[in-house]
C-alpha atoms as a PDB file:
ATOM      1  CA  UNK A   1       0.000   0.000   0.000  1.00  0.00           C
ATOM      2  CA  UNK A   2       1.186   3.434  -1.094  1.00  0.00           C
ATOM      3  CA  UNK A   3       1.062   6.315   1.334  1.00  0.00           C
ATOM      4  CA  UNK A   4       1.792   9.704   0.332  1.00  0.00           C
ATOM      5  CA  UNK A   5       4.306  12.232   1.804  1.00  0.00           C
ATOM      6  CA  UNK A   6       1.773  13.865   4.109  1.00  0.00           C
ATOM      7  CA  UNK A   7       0.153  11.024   4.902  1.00  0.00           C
ATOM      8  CA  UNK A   8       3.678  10.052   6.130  1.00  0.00           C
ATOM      9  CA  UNK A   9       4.597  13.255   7.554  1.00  0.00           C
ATOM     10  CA  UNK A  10       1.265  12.901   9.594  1.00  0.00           C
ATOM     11  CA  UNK A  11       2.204   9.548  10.876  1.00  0.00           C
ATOM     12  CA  UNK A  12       5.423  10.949  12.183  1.00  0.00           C
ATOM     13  CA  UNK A  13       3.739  12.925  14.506  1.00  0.00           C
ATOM     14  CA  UNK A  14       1.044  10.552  15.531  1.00  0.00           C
ATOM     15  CA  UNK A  15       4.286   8.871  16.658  1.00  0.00           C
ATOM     16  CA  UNK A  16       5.615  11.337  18.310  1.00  0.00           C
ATOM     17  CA  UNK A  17       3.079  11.967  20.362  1.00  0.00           C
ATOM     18  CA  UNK A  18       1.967   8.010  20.878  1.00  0.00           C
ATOM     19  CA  UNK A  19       5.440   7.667  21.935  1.00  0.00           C
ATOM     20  CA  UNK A  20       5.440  10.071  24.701  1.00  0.00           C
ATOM     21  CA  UNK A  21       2.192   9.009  25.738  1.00  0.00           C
ATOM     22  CA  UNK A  22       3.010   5.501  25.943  1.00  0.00           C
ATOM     23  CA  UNK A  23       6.386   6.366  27.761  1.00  0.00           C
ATOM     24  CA  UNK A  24       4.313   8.128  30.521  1.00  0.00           C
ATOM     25  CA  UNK A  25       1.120   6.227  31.469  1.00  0.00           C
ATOM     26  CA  UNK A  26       0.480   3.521  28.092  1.00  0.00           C
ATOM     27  CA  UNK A  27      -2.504   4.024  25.790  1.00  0.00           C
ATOM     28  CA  UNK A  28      -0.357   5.336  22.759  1.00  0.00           C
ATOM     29  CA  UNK A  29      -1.848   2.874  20.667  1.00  0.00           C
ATOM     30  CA  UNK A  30      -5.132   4.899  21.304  1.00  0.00           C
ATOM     31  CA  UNK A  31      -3.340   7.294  18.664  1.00  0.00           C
ATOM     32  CA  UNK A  32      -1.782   5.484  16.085  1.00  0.00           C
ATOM     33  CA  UNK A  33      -4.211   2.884  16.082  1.00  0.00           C
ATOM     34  CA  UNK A  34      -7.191   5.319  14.848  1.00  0.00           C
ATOM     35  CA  UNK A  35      -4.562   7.509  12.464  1.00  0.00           C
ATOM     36  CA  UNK A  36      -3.955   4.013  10.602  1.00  0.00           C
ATOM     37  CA  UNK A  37      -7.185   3.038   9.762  1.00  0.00           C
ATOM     38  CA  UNK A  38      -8.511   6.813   9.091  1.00  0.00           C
ATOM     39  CA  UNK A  39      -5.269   6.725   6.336  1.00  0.00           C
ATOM     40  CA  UNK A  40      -7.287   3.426   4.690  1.00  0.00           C
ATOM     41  CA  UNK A  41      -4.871   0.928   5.922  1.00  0.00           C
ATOM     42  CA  UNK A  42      -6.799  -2.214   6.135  1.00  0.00           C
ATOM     43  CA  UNK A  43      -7.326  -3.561  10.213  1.00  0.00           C
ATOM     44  CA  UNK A  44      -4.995  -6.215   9.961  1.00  0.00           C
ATOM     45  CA  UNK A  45      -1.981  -4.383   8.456  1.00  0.00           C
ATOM     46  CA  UNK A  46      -3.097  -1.442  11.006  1.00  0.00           C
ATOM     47  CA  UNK A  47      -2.510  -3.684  13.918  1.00  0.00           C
ATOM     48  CA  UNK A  48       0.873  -5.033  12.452  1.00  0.00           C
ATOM     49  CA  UNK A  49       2.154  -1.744  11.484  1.00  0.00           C
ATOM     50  CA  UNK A  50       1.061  -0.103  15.041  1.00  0.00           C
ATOM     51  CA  UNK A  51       2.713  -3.106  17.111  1.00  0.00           C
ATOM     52  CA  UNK A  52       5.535  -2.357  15.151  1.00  0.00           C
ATOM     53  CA  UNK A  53       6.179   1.640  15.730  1.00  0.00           C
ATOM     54  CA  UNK A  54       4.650   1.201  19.190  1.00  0.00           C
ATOM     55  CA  UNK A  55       7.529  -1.852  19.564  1.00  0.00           C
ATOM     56  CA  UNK A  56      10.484   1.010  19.029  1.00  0.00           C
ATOM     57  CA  UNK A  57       9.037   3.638  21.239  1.00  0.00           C
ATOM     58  CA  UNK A  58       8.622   1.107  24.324  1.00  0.00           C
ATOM     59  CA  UNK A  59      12.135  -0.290  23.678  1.00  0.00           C
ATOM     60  CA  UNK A  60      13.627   3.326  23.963  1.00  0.00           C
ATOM     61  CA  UNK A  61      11.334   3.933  26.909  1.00  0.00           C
ATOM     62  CA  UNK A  62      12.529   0.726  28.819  1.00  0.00           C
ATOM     63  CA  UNK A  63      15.916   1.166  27.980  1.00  0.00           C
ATOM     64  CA  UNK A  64      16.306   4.633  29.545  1.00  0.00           C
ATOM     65  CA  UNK A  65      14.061   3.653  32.815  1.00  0.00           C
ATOM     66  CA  UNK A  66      16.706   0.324  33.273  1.00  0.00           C
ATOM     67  CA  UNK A  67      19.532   2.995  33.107  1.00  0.00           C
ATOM     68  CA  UNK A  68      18.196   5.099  35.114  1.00  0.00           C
ATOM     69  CA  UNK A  69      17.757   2.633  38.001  1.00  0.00           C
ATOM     70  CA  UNK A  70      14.072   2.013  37.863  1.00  0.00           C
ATOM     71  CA  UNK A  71      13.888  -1.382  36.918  1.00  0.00           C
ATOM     72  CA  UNK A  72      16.271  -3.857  37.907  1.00  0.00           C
ATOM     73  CA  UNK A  73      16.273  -6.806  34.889  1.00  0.00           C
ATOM     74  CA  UNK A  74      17.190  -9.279  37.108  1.00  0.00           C
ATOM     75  CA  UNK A  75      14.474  -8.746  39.657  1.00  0.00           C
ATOM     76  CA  UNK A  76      11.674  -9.236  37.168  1.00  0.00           C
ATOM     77  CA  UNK A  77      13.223 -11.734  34.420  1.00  0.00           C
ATOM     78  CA  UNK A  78      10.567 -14.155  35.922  1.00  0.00           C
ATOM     79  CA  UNK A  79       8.086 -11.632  34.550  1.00  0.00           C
ATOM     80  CA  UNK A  80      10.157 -11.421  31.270  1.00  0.00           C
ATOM     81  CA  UNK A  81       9.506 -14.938  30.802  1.00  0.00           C
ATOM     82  CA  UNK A  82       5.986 -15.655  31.995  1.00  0.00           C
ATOM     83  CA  UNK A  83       5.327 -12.429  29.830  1.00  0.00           C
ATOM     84  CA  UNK A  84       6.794 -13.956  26.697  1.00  0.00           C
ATOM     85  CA  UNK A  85       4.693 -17.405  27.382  1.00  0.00           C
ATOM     86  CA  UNK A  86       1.352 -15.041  27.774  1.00  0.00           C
ATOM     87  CA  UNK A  87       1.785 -13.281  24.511  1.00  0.00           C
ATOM     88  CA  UNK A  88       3.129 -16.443  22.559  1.00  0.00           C
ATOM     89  CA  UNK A  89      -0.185 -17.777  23.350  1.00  0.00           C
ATOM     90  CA  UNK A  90      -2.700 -15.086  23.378  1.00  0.00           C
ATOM     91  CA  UNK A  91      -0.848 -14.163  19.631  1.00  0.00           C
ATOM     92  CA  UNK A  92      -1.839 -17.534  19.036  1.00  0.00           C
ATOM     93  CA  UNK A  93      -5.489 -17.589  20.122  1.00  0.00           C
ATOM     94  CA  UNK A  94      -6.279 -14.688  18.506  1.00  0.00           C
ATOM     95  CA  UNK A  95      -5.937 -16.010  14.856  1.00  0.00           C
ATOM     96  CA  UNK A  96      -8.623 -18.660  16.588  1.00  0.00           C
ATOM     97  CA  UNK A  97     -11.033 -16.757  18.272  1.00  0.00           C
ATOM     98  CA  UNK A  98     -13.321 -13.567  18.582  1.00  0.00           C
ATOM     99  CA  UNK A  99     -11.481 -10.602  21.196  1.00  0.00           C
ATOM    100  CA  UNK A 100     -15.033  -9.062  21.195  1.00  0.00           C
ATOM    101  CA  UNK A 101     -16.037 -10.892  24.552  1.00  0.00           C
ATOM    102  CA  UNK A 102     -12.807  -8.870  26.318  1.00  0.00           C
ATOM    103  CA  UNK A 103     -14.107  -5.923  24.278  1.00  0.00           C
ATOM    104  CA  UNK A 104     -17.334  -5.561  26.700  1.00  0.00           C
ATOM    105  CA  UNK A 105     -15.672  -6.459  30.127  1.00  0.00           C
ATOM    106  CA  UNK A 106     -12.293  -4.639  30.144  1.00  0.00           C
ATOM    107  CA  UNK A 107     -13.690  -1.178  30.035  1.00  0.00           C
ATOM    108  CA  UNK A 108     -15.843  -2.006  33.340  1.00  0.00           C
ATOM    109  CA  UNK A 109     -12.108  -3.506  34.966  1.00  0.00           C
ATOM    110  CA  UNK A 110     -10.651  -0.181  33.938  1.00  0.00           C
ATOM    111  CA  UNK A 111     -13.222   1.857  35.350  1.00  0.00           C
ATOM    112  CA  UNK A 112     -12.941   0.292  38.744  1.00  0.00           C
ATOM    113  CA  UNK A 113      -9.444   0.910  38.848  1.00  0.00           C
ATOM    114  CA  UNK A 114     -10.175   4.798  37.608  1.00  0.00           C
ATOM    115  CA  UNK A 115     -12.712   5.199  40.691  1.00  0.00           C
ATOM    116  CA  UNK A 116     -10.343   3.433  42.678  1.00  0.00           C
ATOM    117  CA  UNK A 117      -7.123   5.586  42.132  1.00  0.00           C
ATOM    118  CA  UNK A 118      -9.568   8.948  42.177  1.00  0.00           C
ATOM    119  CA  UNK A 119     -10.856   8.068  45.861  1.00  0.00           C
ATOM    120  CA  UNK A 120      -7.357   7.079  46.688  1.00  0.00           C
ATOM    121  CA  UNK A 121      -4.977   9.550  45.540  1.00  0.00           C
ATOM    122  CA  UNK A 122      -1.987   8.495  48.435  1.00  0.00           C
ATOM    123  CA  UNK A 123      -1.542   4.992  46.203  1.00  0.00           C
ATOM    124  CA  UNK A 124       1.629   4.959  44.166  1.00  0.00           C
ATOM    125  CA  UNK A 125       2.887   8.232  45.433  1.00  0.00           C
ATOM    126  CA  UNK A 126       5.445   6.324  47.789  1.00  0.00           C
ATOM    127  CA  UNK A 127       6.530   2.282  47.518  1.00  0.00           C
ATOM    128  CA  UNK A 128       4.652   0.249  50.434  1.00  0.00           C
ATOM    129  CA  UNK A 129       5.116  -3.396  51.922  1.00  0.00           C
ATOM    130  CA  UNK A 130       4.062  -6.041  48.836  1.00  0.00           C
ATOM    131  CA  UNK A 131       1.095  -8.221  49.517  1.00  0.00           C
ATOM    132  CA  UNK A 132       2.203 -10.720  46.790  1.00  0.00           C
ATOM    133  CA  UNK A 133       5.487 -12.630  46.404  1.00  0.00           C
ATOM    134  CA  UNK A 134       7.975 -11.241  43.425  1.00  0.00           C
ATOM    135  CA  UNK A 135       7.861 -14.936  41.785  1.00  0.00           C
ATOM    136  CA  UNK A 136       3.947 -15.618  42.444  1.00  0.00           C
ATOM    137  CA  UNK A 137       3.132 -12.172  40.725  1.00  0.00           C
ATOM    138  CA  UNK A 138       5.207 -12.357  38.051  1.00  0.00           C
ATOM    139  CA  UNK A 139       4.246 -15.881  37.459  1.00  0.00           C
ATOM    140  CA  UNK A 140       0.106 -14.718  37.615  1.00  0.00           C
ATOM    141  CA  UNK A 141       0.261 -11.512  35.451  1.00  0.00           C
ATOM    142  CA  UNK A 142       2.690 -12.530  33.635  1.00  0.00           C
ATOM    143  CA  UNK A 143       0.759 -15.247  31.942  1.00  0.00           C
ATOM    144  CA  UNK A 144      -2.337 -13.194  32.138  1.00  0.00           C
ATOM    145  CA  UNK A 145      -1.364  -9.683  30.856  1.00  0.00           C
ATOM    146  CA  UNK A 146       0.789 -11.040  28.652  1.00  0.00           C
ATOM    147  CA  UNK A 147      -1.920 -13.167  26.977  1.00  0.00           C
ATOM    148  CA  UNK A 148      -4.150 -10.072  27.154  1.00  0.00           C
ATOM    149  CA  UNK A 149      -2.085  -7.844  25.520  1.00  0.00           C
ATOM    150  CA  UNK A 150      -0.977  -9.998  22.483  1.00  0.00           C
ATOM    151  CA  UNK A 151      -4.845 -11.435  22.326  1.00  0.00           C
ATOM    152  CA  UNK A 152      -6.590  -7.860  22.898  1.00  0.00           C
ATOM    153  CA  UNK A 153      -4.421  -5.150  24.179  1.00  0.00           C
ATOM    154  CA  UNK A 154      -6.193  -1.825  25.239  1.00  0.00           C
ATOM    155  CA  UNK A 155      -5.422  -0.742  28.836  1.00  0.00           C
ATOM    156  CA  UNK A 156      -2.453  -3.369  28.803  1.00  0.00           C
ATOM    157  CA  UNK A 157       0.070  -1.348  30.465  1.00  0.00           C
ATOM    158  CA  UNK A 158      -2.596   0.567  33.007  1.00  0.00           C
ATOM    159  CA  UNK A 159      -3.561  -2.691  34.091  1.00  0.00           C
ATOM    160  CA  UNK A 160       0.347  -3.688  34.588  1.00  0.00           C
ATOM    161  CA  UNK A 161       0.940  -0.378  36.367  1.00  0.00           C
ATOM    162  CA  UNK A 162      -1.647  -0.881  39.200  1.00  0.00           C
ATOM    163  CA  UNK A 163      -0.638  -4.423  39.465  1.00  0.00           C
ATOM    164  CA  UNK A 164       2.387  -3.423  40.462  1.00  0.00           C
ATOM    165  CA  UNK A 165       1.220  -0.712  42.640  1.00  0.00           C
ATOM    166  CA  UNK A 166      -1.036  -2.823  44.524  1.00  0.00           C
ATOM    167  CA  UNK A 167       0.715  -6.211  44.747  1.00  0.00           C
ATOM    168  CA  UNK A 168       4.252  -5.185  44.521  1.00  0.00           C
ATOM    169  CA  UNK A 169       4.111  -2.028  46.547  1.00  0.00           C
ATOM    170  CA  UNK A 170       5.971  -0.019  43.941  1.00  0.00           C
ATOM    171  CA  UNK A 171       5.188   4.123  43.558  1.00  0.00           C
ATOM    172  CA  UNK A 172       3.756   5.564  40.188  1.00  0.00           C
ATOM    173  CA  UNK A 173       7.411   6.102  38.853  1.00  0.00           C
ATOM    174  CA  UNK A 174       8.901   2.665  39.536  1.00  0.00           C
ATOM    175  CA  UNK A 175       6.063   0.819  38.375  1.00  0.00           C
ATOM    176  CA  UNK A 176       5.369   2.974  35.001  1.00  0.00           C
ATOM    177  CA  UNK A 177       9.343   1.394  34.324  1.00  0.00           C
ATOM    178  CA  UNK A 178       8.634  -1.995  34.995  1.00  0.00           C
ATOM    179  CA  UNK A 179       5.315  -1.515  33.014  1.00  0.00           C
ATOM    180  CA  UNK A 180       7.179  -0.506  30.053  1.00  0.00           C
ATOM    181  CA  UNK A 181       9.508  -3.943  29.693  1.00  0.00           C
ATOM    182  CA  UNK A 182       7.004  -5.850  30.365  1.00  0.00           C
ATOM    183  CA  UNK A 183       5.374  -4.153  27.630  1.00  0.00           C
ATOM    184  CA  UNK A 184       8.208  -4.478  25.092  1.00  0.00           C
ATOM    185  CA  UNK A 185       8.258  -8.193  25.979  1.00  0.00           C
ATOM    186  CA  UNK A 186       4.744  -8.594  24.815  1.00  0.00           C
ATOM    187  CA  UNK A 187       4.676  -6.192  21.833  1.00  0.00           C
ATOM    188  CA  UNK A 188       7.425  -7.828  20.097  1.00  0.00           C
ATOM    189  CA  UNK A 189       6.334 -11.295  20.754  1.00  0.00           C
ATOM    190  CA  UNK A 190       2.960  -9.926  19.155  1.00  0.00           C
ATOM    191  CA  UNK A 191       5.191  -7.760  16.527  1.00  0.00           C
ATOM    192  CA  UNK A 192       7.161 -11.061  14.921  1.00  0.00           C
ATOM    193  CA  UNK A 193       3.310 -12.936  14.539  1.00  0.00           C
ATOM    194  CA  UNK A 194       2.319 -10.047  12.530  1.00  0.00           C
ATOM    195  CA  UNK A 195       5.640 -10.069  10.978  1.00  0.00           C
ATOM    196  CA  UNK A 196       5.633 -13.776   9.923  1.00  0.00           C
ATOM    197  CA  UNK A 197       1.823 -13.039   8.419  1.00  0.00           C
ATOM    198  CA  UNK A 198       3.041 -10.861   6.303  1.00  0.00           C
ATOM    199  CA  UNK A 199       0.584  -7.632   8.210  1.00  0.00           C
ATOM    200  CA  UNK A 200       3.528  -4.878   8.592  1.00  0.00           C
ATOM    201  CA  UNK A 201       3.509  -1.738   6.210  1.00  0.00           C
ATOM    202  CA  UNK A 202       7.415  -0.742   6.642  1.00  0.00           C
ATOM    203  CA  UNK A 203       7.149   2.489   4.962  1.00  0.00           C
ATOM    204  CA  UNK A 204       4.753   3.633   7.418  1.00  0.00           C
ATOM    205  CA  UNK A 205       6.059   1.694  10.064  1.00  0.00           C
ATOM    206  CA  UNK A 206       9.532   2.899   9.999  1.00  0.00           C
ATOM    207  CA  UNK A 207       8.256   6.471   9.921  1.00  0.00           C
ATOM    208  CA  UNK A 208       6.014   6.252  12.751  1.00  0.00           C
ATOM    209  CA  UNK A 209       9.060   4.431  14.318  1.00  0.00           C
ATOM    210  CA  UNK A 210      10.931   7.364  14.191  1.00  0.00           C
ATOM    211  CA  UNK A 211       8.668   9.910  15.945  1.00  0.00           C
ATOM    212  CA  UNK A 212       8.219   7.046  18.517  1.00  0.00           C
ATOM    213  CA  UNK A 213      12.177   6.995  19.765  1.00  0.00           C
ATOM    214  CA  UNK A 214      11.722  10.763  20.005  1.00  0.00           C
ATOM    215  CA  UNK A 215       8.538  10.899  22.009  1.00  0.00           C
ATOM    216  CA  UNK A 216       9.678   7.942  24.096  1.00  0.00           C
ATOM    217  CA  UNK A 217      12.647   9.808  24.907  1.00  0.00           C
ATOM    218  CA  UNK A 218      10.861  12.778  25.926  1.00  0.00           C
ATOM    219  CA  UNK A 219       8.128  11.113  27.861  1.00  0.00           C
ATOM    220  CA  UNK A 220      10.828   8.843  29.922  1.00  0.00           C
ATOM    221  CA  UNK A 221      12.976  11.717  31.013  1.00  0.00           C
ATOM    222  CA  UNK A 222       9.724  13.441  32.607  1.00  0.00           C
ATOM    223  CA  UNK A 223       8.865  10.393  34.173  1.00  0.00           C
ATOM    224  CA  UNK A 224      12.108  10.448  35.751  1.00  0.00           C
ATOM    225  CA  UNK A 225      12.373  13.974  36.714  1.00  0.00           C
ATOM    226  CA  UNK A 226       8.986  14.748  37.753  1.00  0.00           C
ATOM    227  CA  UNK A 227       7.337  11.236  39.456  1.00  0.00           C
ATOM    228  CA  UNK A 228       4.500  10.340  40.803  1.00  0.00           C
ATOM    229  CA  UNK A 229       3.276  13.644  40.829  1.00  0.00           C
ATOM    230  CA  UNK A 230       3.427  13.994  37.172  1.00  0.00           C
ATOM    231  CA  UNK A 231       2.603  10.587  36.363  1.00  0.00           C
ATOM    232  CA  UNK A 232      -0.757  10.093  38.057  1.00  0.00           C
ATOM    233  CA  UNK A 233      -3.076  12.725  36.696  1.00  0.00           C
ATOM    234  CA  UNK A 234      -1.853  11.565  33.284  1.00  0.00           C
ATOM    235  CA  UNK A 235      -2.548   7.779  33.889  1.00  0.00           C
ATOM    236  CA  UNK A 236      -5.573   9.079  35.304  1.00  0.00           C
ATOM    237  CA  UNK A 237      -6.727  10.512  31.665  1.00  0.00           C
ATOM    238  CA  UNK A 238      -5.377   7.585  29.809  1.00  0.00           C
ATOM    239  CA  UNK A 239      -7.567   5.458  31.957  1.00  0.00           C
ATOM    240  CA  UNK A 240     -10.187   7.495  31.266  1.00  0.00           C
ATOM    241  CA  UNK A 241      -9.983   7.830  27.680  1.00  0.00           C
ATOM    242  CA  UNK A 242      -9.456   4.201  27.233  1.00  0.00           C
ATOM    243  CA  UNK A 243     -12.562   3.978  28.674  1.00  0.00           C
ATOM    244  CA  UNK A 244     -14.344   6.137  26.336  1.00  0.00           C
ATOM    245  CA  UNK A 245     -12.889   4.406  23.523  1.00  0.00           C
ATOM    246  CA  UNK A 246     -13.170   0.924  24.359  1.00  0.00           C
ATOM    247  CA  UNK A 247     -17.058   2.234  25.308  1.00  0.00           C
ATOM    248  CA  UNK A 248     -17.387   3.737  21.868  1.00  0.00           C
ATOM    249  CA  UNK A 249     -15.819   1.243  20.124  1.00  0.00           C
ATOM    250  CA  UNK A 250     -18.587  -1.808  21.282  1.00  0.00           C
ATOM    251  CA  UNK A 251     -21.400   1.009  19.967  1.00  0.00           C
ATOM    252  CA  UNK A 252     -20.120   1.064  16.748  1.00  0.00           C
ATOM    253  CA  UNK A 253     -19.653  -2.863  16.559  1.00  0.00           C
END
């Protein structure tokens, strides 16, 4: 498929600004997702091309939240692996079956976790005891999120970010780092299915790719300078918004 310099030049920015979205709180795909399709590019190659740009911004996000500290590899490389197991398998299933069923009962999850962090603004502002062993966690949503975000995806990383929160104690900023490789782990395992079906537009890709590293980059250093602070009123929106789409999204199916 043939897109044409603005349409390109277009996509470079949706990057941009998915990237430093996604870098922050998740729910970048909430922009280059929709800027696909409206371009004509058909739902599968859409998806393919999205995983793929979305793939480079959370690998530049993750890399600069490991060297900063944040996440410590070898603490979570159970979670690496469960992760990878999840999304082998919900890539899998999802060439099998319908995601619609997720489709109504996510955005009702998310919204319980929106009322929940509104009515509870002291959670992830400071790391607390864990209620959940490292291994037992990792092991749980790894499998779990993992599957979800290969099989569905929408609200992946919120739902990541106040597991760890809640079950591992972590604050806003900590957990919005481990969020992010646990997202890469998943995206790419989902990225080289759509690869191997043939579903990626390069061209588009690769641009959108590009504004992704920068927004990443952006988005990561603000996460590290400003914290929780700065991180929870914009999960808050994502949340939010994800909610609104998801909820729009069934009323058009």
């Amino acid at each position: 498929m043939h897109l044409s310099v603005p349409a390109l030049l277009l996509l470079a920015v949706t990057g941009l600004l998915a990237g430093m979205v996604d870098a922050i709180a998740g729910g970048g795909g909430m922009i280059s997702l929709p800027m696909l399709l409206n371009l004509g590019v058909p739902p599968a190659f859409a998806l393919g091309t999205s995983k793929f740009q979305s793939s480079c911004g959370t690998l530049i996000a993750a890399r600069h939240y490991v060297r900063e500290g944040l996440v410590d590899l070898r603490a979570c490389r159970l979670g690496i692996a469960f992760t990878f197991v999840g999304a082998l398998l919900g890539a899998g299933t999802v060439q099998l079956l319908d995601s619609s069923a997720l489709a109504r009962i996510i955005p009702w999850l998310l919204v319980t976790i929106l009322i929940y962090a509104i009515f509870r603004p002291e959670i992830g502002q400071v790391d607390q005891p864990p209620k959940m062993g490292p291994a037992a966690f990792y092991a749980l949503m790894g499998l779990s999120l993992g599957f979800y975000d290969a099989f569905f995806g929408p609200g992946a990383g919120s739902l990541w970010t106040v597991s760890l929160i809640l079950l591992l104690g972590h604050n806003f900023t900590k957990a919005t780092g481990y969020t992010k490789v646990m997202n890469l782990v998943s995206n790419v395992t989902a990225l080289a299915v759509f690869i191997a079906a043939g579903k990626v537009l390069y061209g588009a890709g690769i641009t959108m790719a590009a504004g992704q590293i920068i927004g990443a980059r952006f988005g990561a250093e603000w996460v590290v300078k400003k914290g929780a602070r700065f991180i929870r009123p914009v999960f808050l929106t994502i949340v939010a918004l994800t909610v609104v789409h998801l909820l729009f999204a069934g009323v058009r199916r």
